[in-house]
C-alpha atoms as a PDB file:
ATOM      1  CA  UNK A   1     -24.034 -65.226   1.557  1.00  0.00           C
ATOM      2  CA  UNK A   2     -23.745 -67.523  -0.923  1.00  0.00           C
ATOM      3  CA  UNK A   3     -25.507 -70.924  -0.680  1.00  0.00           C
ATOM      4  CA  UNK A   4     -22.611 -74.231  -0.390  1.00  0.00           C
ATOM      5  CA  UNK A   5     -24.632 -75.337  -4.164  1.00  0.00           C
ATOM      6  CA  UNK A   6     -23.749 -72.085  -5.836  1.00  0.00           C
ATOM      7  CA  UNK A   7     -20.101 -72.506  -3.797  1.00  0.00           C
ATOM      8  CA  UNK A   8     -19.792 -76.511  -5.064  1.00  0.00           C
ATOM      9  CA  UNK A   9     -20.838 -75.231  -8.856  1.00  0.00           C
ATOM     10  CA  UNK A  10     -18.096 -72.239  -8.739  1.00  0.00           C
ATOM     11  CA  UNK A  11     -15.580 -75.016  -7.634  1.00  0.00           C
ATOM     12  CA  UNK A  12     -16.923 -77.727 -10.366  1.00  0.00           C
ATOM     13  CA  UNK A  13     -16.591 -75.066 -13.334  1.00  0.00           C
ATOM     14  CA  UNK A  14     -12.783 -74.339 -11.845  1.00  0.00           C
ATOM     15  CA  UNK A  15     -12.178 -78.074 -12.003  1.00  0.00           C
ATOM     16  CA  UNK A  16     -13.686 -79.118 -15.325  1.00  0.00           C
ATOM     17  CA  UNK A  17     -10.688 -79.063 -17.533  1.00  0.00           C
ATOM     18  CA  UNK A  18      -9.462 -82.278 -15.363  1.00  0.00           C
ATOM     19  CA  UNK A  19     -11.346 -85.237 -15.124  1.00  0.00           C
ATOM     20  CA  UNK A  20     -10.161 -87.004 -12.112  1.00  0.00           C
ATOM     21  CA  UNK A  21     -10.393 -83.267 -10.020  1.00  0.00           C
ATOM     22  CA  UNK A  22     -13.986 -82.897 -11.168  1.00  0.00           C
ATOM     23  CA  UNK A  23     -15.109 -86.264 -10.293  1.00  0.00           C
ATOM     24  CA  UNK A  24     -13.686 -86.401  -6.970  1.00  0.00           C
ATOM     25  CA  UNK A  25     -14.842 -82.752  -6.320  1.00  0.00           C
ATOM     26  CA  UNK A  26     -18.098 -83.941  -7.731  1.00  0.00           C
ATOM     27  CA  UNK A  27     -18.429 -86.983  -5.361  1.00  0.00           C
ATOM     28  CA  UNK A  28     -17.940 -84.862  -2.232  1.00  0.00           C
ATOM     29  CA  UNK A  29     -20.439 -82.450  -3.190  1.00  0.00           C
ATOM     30  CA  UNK A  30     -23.065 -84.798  -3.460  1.00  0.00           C
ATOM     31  CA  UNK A  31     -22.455 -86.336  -0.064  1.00  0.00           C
ATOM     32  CA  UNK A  32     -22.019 -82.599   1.451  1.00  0.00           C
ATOM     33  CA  UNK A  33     -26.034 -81.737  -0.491  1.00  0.00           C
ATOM     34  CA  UNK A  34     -29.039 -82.554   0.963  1.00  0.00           C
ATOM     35  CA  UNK A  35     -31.152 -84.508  -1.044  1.00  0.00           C
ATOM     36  CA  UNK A  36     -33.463 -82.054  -2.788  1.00  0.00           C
ATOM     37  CA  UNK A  37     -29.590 -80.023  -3.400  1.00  0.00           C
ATOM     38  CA  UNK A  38     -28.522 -83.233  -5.046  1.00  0.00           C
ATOM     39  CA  UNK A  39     -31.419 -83.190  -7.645  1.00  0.00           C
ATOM     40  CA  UNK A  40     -30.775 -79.443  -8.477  1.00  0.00           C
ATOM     41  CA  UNK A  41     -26.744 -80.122  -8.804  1.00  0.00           C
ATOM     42  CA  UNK A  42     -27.887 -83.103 -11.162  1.00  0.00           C
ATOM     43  CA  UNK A  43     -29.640 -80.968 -13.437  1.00  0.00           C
ATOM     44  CA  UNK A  44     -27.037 -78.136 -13.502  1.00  0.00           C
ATOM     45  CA  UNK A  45     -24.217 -80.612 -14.079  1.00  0.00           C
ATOM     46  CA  UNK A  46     -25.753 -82.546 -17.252  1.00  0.00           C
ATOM     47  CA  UNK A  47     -26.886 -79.398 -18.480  1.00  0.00           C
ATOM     48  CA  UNK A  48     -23.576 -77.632 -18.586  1.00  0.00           C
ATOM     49  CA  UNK A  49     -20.877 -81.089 -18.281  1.00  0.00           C
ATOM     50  CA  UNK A  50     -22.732 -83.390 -20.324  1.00  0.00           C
ATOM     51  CA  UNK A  51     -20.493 -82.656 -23.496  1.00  0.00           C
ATOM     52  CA  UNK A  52     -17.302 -83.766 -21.893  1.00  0.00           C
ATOM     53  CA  UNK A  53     -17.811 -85.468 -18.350  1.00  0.00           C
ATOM     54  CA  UNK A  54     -20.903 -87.624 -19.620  1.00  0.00           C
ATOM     55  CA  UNK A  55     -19.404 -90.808 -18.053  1.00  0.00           C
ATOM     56  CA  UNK A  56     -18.499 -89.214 -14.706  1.00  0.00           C
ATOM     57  CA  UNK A  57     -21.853 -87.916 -14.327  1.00  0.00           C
ATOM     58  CA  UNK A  58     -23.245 -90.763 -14.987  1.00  0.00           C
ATOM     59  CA  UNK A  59     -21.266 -92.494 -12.662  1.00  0.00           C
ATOM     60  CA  UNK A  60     -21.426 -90.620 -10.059  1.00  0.00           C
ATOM     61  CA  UNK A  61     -25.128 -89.948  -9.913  1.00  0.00           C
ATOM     62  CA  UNK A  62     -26.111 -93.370 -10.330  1.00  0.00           C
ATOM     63  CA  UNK A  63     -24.213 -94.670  -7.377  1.00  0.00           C
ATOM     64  CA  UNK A  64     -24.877 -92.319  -4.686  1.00  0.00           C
ATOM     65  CA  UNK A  65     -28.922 -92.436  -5.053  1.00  0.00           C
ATOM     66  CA  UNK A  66     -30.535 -94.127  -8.433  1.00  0.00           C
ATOM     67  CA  UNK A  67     -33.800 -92.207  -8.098  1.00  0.00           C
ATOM     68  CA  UNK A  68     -32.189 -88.629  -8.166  1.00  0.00           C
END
């Protein structure tokens, strides 16, 4: 069974080509994650979003927990 990160990535890369869908998809995956989930989604998401959701990552990870 797959893990609800690995689910919450599938569902991020099937929202990417729309901002608004990613972010909000994006926002309820980090408040789903436990905090050491968080951290691992960060990582994943800058390393594959950075090119074109930049701003929404940095939005959203800087206002749910600063030192993630």
């Amino acid at each position: 069974m797959a893990s609800m990160l690995e689910y919450i990535k599938i569902i991020l890369q099937k929202v990417s080509f729309d901002r608004r869908l990613f972010e909000k998809e994006l926002r309820k995956a980090i408040r789903m994650l436990m905090p050491d989930e968080v951290k691992r989604l960060k990582a994943w998401c800058y390393e594959r979003f950075s090119s074109v959701h930049l701003p929404v990552l940095n939005n959203c990870f800087t206002i749910v927990n600063p030192t993630v």
